[in-house]
Protein backbone atom coordinates (compact mmCIF):
# COMPACT_ATOMS: atom_id res chain seq x y z
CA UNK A 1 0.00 0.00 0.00
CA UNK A 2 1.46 2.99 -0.80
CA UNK A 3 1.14 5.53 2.71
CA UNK A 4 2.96 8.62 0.80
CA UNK A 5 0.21 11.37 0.89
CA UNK A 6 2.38 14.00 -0.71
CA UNK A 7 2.30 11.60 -4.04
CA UNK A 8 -1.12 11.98 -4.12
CA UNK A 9 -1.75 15.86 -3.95
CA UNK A 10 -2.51 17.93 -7.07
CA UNK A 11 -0.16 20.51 -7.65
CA UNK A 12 -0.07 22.80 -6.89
CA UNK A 13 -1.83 22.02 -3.10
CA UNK A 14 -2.86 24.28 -0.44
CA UNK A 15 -2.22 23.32 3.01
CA UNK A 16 -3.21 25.44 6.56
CA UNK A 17 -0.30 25.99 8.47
CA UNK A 18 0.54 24.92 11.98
CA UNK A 19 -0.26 27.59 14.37
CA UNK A 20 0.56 27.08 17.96
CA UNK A 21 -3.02 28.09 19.84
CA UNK A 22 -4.77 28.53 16.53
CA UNK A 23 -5.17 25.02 14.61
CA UNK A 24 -6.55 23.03 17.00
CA UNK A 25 -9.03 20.40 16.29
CA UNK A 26 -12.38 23.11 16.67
CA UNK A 27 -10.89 25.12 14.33
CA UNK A 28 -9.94 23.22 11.80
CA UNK A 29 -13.54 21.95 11.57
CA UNK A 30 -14.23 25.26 11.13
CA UNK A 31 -12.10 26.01 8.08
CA UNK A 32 -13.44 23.04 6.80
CA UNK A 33 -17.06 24.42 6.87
CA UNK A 34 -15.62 27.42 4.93
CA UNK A 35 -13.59 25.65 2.81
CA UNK A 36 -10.81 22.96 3.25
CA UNK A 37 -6.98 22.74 2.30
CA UNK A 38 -5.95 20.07 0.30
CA UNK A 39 -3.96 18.88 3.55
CA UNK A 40 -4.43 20.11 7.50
CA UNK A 41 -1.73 20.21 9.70
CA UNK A 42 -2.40 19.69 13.32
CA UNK A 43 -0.61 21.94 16.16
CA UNK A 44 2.92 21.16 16.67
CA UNK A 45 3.37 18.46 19.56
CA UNK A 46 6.11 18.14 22.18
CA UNK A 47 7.66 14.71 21.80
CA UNK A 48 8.72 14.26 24.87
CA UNK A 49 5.20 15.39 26.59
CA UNK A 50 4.31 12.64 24.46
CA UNK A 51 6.34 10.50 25.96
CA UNK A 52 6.28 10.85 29.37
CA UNK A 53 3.11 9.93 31.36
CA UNK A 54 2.47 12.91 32.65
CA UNK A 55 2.31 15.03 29.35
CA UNK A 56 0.80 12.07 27.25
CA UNK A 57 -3.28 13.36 27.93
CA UNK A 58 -2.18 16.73 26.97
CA UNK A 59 -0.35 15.31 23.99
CA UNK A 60 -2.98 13.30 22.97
CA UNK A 61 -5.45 16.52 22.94
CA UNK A 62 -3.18 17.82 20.22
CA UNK A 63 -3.16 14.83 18.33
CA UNK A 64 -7.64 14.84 18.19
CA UNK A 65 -8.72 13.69 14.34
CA UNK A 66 -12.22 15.41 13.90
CA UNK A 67 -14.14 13.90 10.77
CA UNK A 68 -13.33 16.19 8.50
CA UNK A 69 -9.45 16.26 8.49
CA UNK A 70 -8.34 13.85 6.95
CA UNK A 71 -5.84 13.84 5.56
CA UNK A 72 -3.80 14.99 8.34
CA UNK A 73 -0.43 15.65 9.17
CA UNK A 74 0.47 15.43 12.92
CA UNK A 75 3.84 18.16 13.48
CA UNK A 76 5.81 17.03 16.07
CA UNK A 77 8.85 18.93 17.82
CA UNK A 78 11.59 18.30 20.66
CA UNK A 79 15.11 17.35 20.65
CA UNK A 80 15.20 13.95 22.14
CA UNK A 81 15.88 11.62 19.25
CA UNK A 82 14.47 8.37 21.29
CA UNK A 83 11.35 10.43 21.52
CA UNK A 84 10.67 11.32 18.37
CA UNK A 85 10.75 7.36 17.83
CA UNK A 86 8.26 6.72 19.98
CA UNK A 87 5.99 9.36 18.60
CA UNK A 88 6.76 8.67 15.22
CA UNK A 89 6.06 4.91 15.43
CA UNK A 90 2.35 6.22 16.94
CA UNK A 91 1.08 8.26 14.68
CA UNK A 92 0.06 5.88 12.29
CA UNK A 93 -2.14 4.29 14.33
CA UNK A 94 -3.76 7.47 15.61
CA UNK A 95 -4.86 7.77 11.41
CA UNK A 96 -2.48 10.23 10.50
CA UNK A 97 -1.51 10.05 6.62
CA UNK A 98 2.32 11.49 7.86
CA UNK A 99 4.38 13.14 10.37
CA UNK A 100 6.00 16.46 9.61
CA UNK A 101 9.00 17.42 11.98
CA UNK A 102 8.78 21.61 13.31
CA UNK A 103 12.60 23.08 12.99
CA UNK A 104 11.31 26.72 12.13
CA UNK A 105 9.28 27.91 15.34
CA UNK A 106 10.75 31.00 16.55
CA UNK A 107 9.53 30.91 19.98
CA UNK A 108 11.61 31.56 22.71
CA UNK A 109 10.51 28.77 25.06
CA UNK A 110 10.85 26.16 22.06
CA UNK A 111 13.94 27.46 21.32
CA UNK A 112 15.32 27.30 24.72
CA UNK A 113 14.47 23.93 24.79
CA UNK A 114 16.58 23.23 22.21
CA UNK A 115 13.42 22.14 19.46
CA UNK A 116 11.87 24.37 16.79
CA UNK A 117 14.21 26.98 15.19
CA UNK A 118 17.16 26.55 17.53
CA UNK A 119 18.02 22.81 15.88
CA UNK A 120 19.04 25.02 12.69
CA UNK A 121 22.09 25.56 15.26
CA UNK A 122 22.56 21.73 15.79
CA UNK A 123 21.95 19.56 12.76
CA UNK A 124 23.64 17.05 13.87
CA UNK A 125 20.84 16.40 16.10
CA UNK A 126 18.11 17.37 14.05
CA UNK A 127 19.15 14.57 11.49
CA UNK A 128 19.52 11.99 14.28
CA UNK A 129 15.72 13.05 15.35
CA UNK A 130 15.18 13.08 11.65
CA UNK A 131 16.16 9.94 11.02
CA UNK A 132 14.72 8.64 14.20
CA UNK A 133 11.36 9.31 13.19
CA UNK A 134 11.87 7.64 9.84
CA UNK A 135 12.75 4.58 10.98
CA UNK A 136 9.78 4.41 13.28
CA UNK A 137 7.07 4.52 10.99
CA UNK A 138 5.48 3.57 7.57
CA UNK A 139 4.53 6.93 7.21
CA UNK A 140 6.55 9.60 4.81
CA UNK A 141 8.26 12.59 7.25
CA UNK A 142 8.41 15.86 6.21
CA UNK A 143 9.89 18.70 7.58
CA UNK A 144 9.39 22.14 8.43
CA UNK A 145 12.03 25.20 8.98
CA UNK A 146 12.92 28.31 8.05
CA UNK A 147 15.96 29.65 5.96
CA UNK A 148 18.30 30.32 9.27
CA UNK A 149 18.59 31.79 12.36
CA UNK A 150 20.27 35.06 11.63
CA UNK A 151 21.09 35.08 8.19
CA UNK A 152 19.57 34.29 5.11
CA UNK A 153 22.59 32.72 3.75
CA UNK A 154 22.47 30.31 5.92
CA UNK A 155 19.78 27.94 3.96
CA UNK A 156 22.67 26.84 1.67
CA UNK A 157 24.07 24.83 4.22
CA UNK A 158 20.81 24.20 6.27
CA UNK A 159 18.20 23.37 3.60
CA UNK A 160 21.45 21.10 2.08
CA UNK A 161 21.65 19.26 5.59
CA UNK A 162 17.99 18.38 4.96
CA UNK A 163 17.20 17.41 1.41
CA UNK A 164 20.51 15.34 2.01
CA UNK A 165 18.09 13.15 4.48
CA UNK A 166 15.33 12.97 1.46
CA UNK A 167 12.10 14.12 3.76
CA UNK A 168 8.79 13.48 1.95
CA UNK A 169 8.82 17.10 1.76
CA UNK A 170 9.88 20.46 3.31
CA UNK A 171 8.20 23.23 3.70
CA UNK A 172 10.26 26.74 3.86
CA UNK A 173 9.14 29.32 5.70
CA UNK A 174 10.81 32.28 4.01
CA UNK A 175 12.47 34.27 6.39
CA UNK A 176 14.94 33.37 9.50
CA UNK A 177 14.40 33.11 13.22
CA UNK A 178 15.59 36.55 13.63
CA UNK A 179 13.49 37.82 11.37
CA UNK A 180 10.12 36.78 12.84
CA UNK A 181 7.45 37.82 10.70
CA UNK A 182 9.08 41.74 11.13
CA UNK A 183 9.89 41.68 7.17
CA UNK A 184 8.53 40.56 4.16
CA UNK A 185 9.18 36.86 2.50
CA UNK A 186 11.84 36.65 0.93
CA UNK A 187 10.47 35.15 -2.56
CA UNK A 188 13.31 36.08 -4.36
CA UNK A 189 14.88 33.02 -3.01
CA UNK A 190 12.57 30.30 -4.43
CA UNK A 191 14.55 29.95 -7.93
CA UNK A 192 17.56 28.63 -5.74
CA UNK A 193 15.80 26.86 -3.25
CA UNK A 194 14.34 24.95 -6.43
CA UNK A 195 17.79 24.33 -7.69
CA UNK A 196 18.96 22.79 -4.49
CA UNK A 197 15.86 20.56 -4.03
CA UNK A 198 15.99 19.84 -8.11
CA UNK A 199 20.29 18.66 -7.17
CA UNK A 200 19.87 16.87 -4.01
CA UNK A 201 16.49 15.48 -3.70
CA UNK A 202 14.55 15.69 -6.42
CA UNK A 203 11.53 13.54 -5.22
CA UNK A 204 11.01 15.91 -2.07
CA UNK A 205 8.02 17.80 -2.69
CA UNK A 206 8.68 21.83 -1.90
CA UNK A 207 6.13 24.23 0.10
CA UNK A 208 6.34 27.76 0.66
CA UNK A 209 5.44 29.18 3.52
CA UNK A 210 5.39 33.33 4.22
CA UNK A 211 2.84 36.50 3.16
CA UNK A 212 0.51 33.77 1.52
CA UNK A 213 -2.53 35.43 1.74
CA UNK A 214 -5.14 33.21 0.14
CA UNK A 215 -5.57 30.72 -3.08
CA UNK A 216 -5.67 33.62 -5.54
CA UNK A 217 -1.77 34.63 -3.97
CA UNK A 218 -1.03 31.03 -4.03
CA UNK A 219 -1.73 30.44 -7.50
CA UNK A 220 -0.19 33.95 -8.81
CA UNK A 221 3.22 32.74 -6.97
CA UNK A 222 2.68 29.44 -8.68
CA UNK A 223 2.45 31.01 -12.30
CA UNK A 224 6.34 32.66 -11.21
CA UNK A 225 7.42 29.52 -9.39
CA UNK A 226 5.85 26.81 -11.11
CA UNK A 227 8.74 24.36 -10.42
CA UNK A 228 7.13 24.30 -6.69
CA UNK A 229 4.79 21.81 -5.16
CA UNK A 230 2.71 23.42 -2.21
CA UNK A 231 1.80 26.49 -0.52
CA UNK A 232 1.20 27.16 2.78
CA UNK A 233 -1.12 29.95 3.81
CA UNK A 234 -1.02 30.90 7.78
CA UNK A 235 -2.02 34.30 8.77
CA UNK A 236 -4.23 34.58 5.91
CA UNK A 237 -6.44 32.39 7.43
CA UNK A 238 -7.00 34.97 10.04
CA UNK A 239 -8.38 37.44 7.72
CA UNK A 240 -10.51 35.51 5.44
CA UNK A 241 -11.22 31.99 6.92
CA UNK A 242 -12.12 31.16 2.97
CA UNK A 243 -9.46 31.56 2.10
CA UNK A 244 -8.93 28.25 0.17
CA UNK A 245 -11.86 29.34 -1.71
CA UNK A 246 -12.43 31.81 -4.13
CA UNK A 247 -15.44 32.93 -2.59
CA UNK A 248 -16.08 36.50 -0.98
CA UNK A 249 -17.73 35.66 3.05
CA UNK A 250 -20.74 37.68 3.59
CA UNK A 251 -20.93 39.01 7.45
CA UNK A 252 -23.62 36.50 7.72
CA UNK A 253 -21.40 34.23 6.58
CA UNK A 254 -18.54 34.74 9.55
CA UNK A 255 -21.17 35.03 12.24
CA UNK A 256 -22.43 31.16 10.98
CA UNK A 257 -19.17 30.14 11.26
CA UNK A 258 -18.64 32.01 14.81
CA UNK A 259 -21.33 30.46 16.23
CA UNK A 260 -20.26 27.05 15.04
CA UNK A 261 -16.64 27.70 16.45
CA UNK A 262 -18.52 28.47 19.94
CA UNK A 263 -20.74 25.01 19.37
CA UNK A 264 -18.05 22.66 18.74
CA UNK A 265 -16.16 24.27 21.29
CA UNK A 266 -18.83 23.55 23.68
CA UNK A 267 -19.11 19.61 22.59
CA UNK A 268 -15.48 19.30 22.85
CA UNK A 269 -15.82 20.42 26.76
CA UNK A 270 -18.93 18.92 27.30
CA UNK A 271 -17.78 15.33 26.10
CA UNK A 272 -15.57 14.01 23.17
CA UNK A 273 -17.73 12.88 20.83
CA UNK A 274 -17.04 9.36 19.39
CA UNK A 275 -16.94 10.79 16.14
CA UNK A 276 -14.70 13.30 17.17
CA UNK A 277 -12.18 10.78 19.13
CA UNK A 278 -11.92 7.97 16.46
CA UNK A 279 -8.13 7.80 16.79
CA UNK A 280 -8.50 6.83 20.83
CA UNK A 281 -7.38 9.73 22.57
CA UNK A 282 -10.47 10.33 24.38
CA UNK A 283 -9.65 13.09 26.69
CA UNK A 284 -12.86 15.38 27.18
CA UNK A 285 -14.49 14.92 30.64
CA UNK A 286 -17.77 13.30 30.96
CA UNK A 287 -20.65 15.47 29.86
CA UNK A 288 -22.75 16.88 32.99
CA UNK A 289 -25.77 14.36 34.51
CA UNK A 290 -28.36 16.78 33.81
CA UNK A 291 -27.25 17.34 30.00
CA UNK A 292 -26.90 21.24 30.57
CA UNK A 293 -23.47 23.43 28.67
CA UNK A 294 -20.97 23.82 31.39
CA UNK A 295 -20.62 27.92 32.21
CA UNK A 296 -18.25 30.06 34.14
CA UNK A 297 -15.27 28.07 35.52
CA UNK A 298 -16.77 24.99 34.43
CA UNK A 299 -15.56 25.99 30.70
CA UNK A 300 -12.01 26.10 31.72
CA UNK A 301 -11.54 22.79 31.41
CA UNK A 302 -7.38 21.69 31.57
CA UNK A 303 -7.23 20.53 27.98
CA UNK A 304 -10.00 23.08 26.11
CA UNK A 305 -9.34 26.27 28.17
CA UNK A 306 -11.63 29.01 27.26
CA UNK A 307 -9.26 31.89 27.06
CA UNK A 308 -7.70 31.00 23.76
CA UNK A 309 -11.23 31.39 21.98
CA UNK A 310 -10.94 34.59 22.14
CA UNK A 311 -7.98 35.33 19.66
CA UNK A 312 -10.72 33.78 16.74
CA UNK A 313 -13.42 36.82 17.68
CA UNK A 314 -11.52 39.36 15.46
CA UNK A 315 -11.79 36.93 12.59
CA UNK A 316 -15.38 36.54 13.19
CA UNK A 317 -16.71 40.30 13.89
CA UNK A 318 -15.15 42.42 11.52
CA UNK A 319 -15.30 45.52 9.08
CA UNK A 320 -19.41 46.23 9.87
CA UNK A 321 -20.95 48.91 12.39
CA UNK A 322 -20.84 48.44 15.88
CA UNK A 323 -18.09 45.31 14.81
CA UNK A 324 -15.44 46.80 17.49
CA UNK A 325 -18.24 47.54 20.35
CA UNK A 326 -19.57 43.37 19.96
CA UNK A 327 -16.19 42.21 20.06
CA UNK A 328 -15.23 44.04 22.92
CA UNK A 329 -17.88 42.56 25.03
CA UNK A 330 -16.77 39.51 23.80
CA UNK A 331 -13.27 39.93 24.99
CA UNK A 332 -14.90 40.39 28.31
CA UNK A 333 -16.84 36.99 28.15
CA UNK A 334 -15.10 34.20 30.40
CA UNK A 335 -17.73 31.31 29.49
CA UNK A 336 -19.58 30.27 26.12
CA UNK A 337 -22.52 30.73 27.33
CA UNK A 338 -21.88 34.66 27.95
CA UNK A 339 -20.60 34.86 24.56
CA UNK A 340 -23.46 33.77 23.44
CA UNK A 341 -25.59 36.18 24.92
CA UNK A 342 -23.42 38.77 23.63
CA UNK A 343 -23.91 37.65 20.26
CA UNK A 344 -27.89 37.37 20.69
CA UNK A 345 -28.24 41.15 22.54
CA UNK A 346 -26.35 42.29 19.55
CA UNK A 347 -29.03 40.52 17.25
CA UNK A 348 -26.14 38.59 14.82
């Protein structure tokens, strides 16, 4: 059977990036309902949370399969090679169609940990964890990074390192550590990233990552760059969660999709679904004996916290009157069920 997905994908493919806090399993449902990518990533996972017993449940959150994801790519990070062995050899099982391995993220706590971006300063390592979590599984590995940590002439060597270790594919986020997001992508470097994929992997599909706004971006860049596989759109998601579509979103449309954010956020407290938890990693507490929503503390639970629902409200309630006023109030909302009244005094 062949398990590559990247053979499979019609180029070139759109896939949503992995965004630490953002592409959890609710959301991706919901950028589904607007429109899928030909592939979802899930959030990037700590291998060695994974690992340990302690970190596994929250782990396993991470690593939720909703319905409509597949196919899915589970991103893993860390810097224990064993580790990424163990996850690696997992994931299949779980029903995820590969494992992609995060040596880009800029964050500072990654980074001190020695995982993300900060492996571009060991490779040694990163091709031992690399290799690791090759030999562990069935499934094709791909990678994730960026062009360096400080300089931009530093993916000679770097992106070398990796296509020498033939990943499935590797995405390039086009700018260094340093850099953040503070300046723009630097596209001028795609002809020679091609040329060093084209000399020392050839088979490795290539994604960009960086600026993509949406699929009409995507497929402008491919008309320049045609010699590339993928694109990966991140940000952009957060101003047009259609983005994979052509289609315009109505402010009708964005409060339908709000309010389905808010419901599937409320299942996933209330009780993993079994449709929802179909690759074992039931973790959801028991819905409530009386059948009611959960509110105030109750919403906090230690795997679906409440707080980080609220970054999603700007992509939601947006460029209309009164837009800033509703999602002010529901910045000040600590349970679903006050968002939800929010959202019916303000008659959306």
């Amino acid at each position: 059977m062949d398990m590559n997905i990247w053979d499979k994908l019609a180029r070139p493919f759109l896939i949503l990036a992995p965004m630490e806090g953002v592409t959890d399993v609710i959301f991706r449902q919901v950028v589904a309902e607007a429109g899928r990518p030909d592939l979802f990533f899930t959030e990037f996972t700590n291998v060695s949370s994974y690992a340990s017993e302690k970190g596994r449940a929250n782990a396993l959150e991470r690593l939720t399969i909703a319905p409509t994801d597949p196919p899915i790519i589970a991103q893993i990070w860390g810097k224990n090679p064993e580790h990424f062995a163990v996850v690696a050899g997992a994931l299949e099982e779980l029903g995820f169609a590969g494992v992609d391995i995060n040596f880009g993220c800029p964050d500072k706590n990654v980074n001190r940990a020695g995982g993300g971006a900060a492996m571009i300063k060991t490779p040694e390592l990163a091709v031992e964890c690399l290799r690791n979590a090759k030999k562990a599984t069935n499934l094709p590995v791909s990678v994730k990074t960026r062009l360096g940590w400080s300089s931009i002439d530093e993916y000679k060597e770097w992106l070398s390192v990796l296509l020498g270790e033939h990943p499935a594919a590797l995405t390039v986020h086009l700018r260094t550590k340093k850099e953040m997001s503070k300046v723009p992508a630097h596209y001028e470097l795609i002809p020679e990233i091609v040329r060093l994929r084209d000399e020392i992997s050839p088979e490795t599909k290539l994604v960009i990552n960086g600026d993509i706004r949406d699929k009409a971006h995507a497929m402008s860049l491919y008309e320049q760059y045609p010699e590339v596989d993928g694109f990966m759109i991140g940000r952009g998601v957060f101003v047009n969660p259609y983005c994979f579509t052509d289609y315009q979103p109505t402010r009708e449309d964005l409060v339908k999709l709000l309010k389905k954010h808010l419901s599937l956020y409320s299942e996933r407290v209330n009780g993993c679904s079994r449709s929802i938890c179909d690759n074992g990693s039931k973790l959801a507490s028991e819905p409530r004996n009386d059948g009611r929503e959960r509110s105030g503390d109750e919403n906090n639970h230690p795997h679906v916290p409440y707080e980080p629902l609220k970054h999603f409200f700007k992509i939601y309630i947006n460029n209309f009157p009164g837009a800033g006023e509703i999602r002010a109030k529901l910045m000040e909302t600590h349970s679903v069920e006050e968002a939800w009244k929010v959202i019916e005094d303000a008659g959306l």
